[in-house]
Protein backbone atom coordinates (compact mmCIF):
# COMPACT_ATOMS: atom_id res chain seq x y z
CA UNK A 1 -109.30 96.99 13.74
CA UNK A 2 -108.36 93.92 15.19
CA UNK A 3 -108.19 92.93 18.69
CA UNK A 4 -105.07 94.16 20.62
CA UNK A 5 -104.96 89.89 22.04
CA UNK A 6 -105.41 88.98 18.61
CA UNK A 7 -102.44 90.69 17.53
CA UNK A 8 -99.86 89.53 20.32
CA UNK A 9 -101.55 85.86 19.69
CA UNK A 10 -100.36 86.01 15.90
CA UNK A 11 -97.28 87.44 16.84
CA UNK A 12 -96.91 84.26 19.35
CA UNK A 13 -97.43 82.30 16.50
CA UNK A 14 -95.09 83.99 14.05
CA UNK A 15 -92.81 83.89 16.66
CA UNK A 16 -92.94 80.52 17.77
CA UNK A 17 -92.96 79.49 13.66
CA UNK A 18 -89.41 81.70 13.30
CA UNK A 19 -87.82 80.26 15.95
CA UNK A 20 -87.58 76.14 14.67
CA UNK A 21 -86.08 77.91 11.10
CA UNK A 22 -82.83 76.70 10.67
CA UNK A 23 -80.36 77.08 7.96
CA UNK A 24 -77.84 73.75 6.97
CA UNK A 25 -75.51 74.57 4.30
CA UNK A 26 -74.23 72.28 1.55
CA UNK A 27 -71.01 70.89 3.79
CA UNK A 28 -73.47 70.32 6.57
CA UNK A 29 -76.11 67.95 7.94
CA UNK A 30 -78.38 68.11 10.79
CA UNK A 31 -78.74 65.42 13.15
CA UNK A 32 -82.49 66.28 14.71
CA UNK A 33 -83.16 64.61 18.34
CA UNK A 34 -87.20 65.49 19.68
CA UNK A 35 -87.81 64.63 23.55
CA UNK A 36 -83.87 63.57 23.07
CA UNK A 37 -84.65 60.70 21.22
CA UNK A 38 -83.20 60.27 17.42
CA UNK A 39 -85.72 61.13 14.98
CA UNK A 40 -83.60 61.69 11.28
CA UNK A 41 -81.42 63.92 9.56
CA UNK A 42 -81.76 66.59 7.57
CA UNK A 43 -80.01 67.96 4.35
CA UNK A 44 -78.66 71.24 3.02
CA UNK A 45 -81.30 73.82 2.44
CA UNK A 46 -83.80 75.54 4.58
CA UNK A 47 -85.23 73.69 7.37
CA UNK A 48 -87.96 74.06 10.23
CA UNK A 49 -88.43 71.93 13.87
CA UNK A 50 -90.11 71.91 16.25
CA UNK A 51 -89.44 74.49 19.35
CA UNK A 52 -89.03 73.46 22.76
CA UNK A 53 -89.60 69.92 21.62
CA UNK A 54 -87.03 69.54 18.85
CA UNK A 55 -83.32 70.30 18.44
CA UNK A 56 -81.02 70.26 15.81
CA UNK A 57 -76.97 69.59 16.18
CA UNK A 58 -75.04 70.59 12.99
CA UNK A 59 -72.22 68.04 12.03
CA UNK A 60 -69.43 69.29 9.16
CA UNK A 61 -69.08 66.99 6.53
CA UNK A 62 -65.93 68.29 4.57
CA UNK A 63 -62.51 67.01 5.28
CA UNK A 64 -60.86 67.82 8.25
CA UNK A 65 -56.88 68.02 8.97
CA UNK A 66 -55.88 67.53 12.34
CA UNK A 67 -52.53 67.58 14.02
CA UNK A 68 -50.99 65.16 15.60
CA UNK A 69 -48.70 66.09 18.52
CA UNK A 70 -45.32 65.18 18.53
CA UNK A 71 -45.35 61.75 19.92
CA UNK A 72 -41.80 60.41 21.84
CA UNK A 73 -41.57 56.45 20.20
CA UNK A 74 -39.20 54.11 20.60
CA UNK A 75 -38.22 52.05 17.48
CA UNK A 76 -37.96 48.14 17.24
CA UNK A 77 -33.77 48.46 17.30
CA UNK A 78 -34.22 50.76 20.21
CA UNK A 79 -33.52 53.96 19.00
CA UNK A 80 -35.72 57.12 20.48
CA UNK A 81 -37.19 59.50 18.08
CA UNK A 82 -40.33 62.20 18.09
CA UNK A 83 -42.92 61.45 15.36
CA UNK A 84 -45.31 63.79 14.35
CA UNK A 85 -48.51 63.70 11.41
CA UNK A 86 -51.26 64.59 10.06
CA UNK A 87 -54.69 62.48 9.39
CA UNK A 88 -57.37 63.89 7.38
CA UNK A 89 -60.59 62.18 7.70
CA UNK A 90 -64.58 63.28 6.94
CA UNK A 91 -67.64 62.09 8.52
CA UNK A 92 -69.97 60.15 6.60
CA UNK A 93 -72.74 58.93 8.67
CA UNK A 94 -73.54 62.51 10.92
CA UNK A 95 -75.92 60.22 13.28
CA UNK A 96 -73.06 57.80 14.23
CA UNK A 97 -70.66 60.87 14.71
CA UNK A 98 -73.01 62.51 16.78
CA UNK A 99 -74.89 59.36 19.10
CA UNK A 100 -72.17 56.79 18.98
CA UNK A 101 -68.97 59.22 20.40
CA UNK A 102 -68.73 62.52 22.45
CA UNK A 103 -66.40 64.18 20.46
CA UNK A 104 -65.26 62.85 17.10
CA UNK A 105 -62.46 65.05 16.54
CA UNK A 106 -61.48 64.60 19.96
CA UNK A 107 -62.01 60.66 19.42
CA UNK A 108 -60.18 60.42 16.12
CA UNK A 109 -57.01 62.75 17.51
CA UNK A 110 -56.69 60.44 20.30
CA UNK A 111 -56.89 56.83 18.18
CA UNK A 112 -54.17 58.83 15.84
CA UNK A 113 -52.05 59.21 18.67
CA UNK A 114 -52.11 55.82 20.25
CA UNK A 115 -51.93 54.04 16.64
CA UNK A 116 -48.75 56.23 15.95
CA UNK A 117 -46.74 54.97 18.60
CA UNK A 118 -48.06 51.88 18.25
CA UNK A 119 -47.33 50.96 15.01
CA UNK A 120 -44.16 53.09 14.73
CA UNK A 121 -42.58 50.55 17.77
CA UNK A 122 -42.82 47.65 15.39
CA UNK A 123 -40.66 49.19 12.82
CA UNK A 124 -37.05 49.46 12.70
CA UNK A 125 -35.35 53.23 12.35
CA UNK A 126 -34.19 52.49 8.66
CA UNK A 127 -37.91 51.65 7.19
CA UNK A 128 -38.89 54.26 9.18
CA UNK A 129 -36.93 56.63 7.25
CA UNK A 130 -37.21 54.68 4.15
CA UNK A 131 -40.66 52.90 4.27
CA UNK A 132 -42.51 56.26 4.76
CA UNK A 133 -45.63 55.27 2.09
CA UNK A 134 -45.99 51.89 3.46
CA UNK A 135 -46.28 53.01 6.84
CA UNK A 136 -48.97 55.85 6.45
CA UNK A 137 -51.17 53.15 4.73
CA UNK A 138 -50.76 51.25 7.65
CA UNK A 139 -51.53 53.77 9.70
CA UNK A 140 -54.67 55.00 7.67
CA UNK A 141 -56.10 51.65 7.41
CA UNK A 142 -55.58 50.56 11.37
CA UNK A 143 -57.60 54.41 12.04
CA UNK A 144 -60.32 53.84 9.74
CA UNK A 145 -61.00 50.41 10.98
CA UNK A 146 -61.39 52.04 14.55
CA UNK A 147 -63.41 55.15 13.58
CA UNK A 148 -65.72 53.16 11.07
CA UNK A 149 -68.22 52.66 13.88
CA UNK A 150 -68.38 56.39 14.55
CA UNK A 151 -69.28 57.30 11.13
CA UNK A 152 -65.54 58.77 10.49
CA UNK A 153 -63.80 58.12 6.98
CA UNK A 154 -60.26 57.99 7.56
CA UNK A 155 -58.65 59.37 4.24
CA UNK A 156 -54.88 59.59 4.87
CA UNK A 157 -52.26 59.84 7.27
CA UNK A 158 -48.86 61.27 6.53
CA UNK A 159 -45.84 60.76 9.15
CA UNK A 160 -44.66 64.98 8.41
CA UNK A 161 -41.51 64.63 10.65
CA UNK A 162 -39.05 62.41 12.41
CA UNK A 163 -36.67 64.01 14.80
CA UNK A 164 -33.64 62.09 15.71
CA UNK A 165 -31.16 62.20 18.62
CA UNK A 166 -28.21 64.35 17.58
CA UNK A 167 -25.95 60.85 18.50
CA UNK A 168 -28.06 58.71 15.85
CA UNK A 169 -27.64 62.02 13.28
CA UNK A 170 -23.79 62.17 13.54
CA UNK A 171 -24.14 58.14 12.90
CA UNK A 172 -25.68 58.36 9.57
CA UNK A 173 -23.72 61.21 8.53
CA UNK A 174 -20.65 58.88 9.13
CA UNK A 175 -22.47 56.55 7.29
CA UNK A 176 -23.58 58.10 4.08
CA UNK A 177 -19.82 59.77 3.78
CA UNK A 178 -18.26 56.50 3.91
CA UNK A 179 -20.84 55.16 1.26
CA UNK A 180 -20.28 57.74 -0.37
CA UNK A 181 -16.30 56.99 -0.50
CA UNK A 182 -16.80 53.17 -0.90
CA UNK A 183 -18.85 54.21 -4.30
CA UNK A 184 -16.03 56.89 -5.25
CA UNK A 185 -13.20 53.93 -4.74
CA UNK A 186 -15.67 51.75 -6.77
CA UNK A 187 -15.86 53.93 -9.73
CA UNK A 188 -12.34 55.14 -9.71
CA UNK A 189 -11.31 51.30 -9.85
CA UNK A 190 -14.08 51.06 -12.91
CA UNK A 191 -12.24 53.64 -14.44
CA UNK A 192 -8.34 52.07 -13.85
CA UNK A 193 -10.15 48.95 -15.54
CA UNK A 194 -11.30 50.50 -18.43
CA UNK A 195 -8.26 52.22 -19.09
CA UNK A 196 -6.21 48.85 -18.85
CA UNK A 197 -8.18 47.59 -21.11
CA UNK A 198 -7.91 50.30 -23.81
CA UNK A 199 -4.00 50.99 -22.91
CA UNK A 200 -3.77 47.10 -23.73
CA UNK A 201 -5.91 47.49 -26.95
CA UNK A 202 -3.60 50.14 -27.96
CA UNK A 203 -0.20 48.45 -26.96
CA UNK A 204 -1.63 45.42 -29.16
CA UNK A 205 -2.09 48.34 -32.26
CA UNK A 206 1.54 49.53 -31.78
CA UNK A 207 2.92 46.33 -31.64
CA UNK A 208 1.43 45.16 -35.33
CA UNK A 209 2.37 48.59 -36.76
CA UNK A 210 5.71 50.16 -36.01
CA UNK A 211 4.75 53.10 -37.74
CA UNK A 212 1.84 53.98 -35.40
CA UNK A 213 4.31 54.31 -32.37
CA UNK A 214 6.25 56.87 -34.48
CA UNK A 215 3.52 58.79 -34.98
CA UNK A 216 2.54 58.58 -31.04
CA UNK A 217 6.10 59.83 -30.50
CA UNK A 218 5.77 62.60 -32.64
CA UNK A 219 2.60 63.70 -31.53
CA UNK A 220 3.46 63.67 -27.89
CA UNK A 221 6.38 65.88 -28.69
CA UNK A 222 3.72 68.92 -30.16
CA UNK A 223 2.20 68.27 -26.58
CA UNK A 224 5.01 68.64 -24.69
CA UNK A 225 5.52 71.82 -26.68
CA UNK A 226 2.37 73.11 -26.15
CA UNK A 227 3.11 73.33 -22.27
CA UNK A 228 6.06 76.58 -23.35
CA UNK A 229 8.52 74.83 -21.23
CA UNK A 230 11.91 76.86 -21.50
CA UNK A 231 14.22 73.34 -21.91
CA UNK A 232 12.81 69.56 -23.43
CA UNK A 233 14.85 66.70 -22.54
CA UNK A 234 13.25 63.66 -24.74
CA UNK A 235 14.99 60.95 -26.27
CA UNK A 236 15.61 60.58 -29.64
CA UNK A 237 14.69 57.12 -31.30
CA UNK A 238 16.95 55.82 -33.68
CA UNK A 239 14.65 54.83 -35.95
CA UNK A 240 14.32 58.55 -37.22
CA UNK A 241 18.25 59.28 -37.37
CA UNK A 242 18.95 56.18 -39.35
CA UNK A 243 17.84 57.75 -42.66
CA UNK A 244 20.47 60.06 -42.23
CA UNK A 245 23.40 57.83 -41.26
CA UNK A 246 23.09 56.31 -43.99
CA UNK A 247 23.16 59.50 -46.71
CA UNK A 248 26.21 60.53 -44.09
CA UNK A 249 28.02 56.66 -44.63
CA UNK A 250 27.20 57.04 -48.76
């Protein structure tokens, strides 16, 4: 039988061999610092440091969404609004994330922030509202350029609401109902053309064939009829009593 010291010793050293085991999954990567100086980083799978002289900080390398508060901004024509987003972004260096900023959600949040009202004071309220894909890739390309040094991939902002004043709402509801009755005038006089112009084709049809504005006359009488009025007043052209004048005169 072994040595009761002998025992404790190996389980010291079993011990001591568990304890720098470490686990990274397939999303994650280890940044490892010994004496807390940079030394590399490890991949997914099962790894093993040092104790007491090593330590391992696990960085997430999937894409993260992240909130961005309401912001209050001011537009270039001076009109107040709250703009708030979302910026989803991934780190792809997990050193840089780790040595080069405290916090890199923190960090990125922040620069989303700033960048937001920023950029969204250089644009007018109408591209604003109008301009919404151009703007984002502004936006995304102005954060990436900042984060870049951190290690951060910035992979898309999206501007998710604008709040207006109640004021500027009531405005462009006055506007879009008056657009809305300057294209209803617009097509309405469309339509009075187009029926001048067919009216005139068929006044120029009459006119070569007497005949045809008979048959209009006629025709407009079985209309008339249709509507089971209890008395018709219409006038009676001459041209269809004439036949019969004449059998009355022979």
């Amino acid at each position: 039988m072994p040595p009761f010291g002998l025992l404790i010793a190996a389980a010291l050293v079993v011990l001591f061999v568990l304890s720098g085991v470490r686990i990274i999954n397939e999303y994650e990567q280890g940044v490892v610092l010994r004496f807390g100086r940079f030394v590399g980083v490890k991949t997914a799978g099962l790894r093993w440091i040092m104790p007491l002289v090593e330590r391992m900080i696990i960085i997430d390398m999937r894409v993260t969404a992240e909130q961005v508060p309401p912001q209050d901004v001011i537009t270039r024509d001076n009109v107040s609004v709250k703009v708030n987003a979302v910026i989803y972004f991934r780190v792809l260096q997990a050193d840089r994330a780790f040595l080069q900023v405290t916090d890199f959600l923190f960090a990125t949040s922040q620069m989303a922030q700033t960048t937001l009202r920023s950029v969204l004071g250089q644009v007018e309220m109408d591209d604003l509202l109008s301009q919404r894909e151009k703007i984002n890739r502004q936006l995304q390309e102005i954060i990436d350029k900042h984060t870049e040094p951190w290690g951060v991939k910035v992979t898309a902002v999206e501007v998710k609401q604008v709040d207006l004043p109640d004021e500027m709402r009531r405005a462009m509801a006055k506007q879009a109902e008056a657009e809305r009755e300057r294209r209803a005038k617009i097509i309405a006089a469309e339509g009075e053309l187009q029926a001048s112009e067919k009216l005139g084709q068929a006044a120029d049809v009459i006119g070569r064939s007497p005949g045809a504005l008979q048959l209009r006359y006629l025709q407009s009488l079985v209309e008339i009829s249709a509507e089971k009025n209890s008395t018709i007043l219409f006038p009676l052209p001459i041209e269809l009593v004439k036949p019969f004048m004449d059998m009355g005169k022979k």
